[in-house]
Protein backbone atom coordinates (compact mmCIF):
# COMPACT_ATOMS: atom_id res chain seq x y z
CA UNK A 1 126.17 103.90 105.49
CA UNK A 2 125.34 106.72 107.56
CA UNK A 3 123.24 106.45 110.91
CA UNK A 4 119.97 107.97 109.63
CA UNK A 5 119.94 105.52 107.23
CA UNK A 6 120.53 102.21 109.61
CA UNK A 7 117.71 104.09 111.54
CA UNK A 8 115.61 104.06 108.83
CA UNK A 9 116.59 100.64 108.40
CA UNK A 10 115.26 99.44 111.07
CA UNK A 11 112.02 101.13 111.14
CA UNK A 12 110.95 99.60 107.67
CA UNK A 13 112.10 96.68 108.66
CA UNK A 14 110.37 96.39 112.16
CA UNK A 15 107.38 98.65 111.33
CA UNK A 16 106.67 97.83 107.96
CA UNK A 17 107.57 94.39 107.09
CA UNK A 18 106.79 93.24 110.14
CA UNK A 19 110.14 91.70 111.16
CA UNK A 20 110.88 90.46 114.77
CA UNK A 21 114.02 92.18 116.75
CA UNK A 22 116.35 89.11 116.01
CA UNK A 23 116.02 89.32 112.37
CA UNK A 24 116.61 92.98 112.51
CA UNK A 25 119.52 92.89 114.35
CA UNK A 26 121.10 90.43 112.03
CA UNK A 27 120.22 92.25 108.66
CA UNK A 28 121.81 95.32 110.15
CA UNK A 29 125.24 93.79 111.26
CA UNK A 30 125.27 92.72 107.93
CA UNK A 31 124.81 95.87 106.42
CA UNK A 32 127.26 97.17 108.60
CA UNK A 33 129.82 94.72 107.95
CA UNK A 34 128.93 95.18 104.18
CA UNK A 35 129.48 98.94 104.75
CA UNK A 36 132.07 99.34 107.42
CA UNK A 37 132.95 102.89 106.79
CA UNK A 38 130.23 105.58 108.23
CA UNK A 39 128.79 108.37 105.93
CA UNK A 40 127.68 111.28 107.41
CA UNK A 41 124.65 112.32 106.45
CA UNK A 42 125.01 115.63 104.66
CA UNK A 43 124.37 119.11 107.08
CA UNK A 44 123.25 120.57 103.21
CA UNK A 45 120.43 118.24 101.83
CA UNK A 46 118.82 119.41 98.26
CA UNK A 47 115.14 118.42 97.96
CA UNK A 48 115.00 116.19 95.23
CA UNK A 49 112.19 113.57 95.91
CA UNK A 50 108.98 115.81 97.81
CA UNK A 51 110.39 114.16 101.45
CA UNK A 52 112.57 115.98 103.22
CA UNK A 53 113.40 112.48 105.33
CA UNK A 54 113.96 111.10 102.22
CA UNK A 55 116.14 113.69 100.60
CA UNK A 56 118.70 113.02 103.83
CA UNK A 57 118.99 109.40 102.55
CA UNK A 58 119.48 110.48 99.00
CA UNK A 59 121.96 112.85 99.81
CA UNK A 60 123.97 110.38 102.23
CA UNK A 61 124.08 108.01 99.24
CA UNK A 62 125.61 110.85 97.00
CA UNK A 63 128.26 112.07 99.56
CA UNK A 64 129.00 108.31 100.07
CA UNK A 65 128.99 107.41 95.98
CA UNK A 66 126.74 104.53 96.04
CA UNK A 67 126.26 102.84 93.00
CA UNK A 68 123.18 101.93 93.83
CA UNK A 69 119.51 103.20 96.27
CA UNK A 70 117.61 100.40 97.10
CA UNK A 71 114.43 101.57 97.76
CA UNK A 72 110.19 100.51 97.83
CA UNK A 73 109.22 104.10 97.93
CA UNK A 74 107.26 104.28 95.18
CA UNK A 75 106.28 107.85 95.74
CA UNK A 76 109.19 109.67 96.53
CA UNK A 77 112.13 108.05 95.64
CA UNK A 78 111.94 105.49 92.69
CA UNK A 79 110.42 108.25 90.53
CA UNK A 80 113.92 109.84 90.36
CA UNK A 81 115.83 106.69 88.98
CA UNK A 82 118.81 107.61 88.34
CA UNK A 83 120.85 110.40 90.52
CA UNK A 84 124.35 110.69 88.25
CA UNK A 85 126.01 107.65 88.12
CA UNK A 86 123.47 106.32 91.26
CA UNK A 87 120.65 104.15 90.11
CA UNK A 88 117.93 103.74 91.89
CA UNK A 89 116.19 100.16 92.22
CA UNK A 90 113.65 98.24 94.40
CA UNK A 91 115.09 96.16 96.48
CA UNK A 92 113.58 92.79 94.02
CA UNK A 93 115.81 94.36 91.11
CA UNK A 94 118.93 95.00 92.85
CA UNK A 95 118.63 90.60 94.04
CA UNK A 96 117.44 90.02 90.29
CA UNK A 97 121.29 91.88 89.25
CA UNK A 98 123.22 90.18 91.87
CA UNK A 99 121.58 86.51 90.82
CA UNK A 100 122.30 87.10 87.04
């Protein structure tokens, strides 16, 4: 996972959903241990969803060949769906896969 997007992260975690520094920390050790390898995030970014902030997590996702965007932007980034073999899910959808 690349540093913009553990930035990013964290700010939707701690801005948006509210969640105190503790928690934070935790969720993001676990991503990191899920995702030990660091992906740049791309110098070239192609505007694809209308945010260029956005775009820079799309395109970190690409270089790194996720399988899978979990996102709740329902404005920018859900829209697109699919990128290639990347899907694009909310974050309820991609826990709905893994249980099943």
């Amino acid at each position: 996972m690349s540093q913009y997007a553990l930035r990013e992260l964290e700010r939707i975690l701690t801005e948006k959903l509210g969640l105190d520094r503790e928690a934070v920390f935790a969720l993001l050790e676990l991503v990191e241990e899920l995702c030990p390898i660091p992906i740049p995030t791309p110098e070239a970014v192609t505007a694809l969803s209308g945010d260029p902030d956005d775009d820079k997590i799309i395109a970190a996702s690409t270089a790194a060949g996720a399988d899978y965007l979990v996102s709740g932007d329902t404005k920018h980034v859900l829209p697109l769906g699919r990128l290639g073999e990347m899907q694009i899910l909310r974050p309820q959808d991609l826990l709905a896969r893994l249980r099943s």
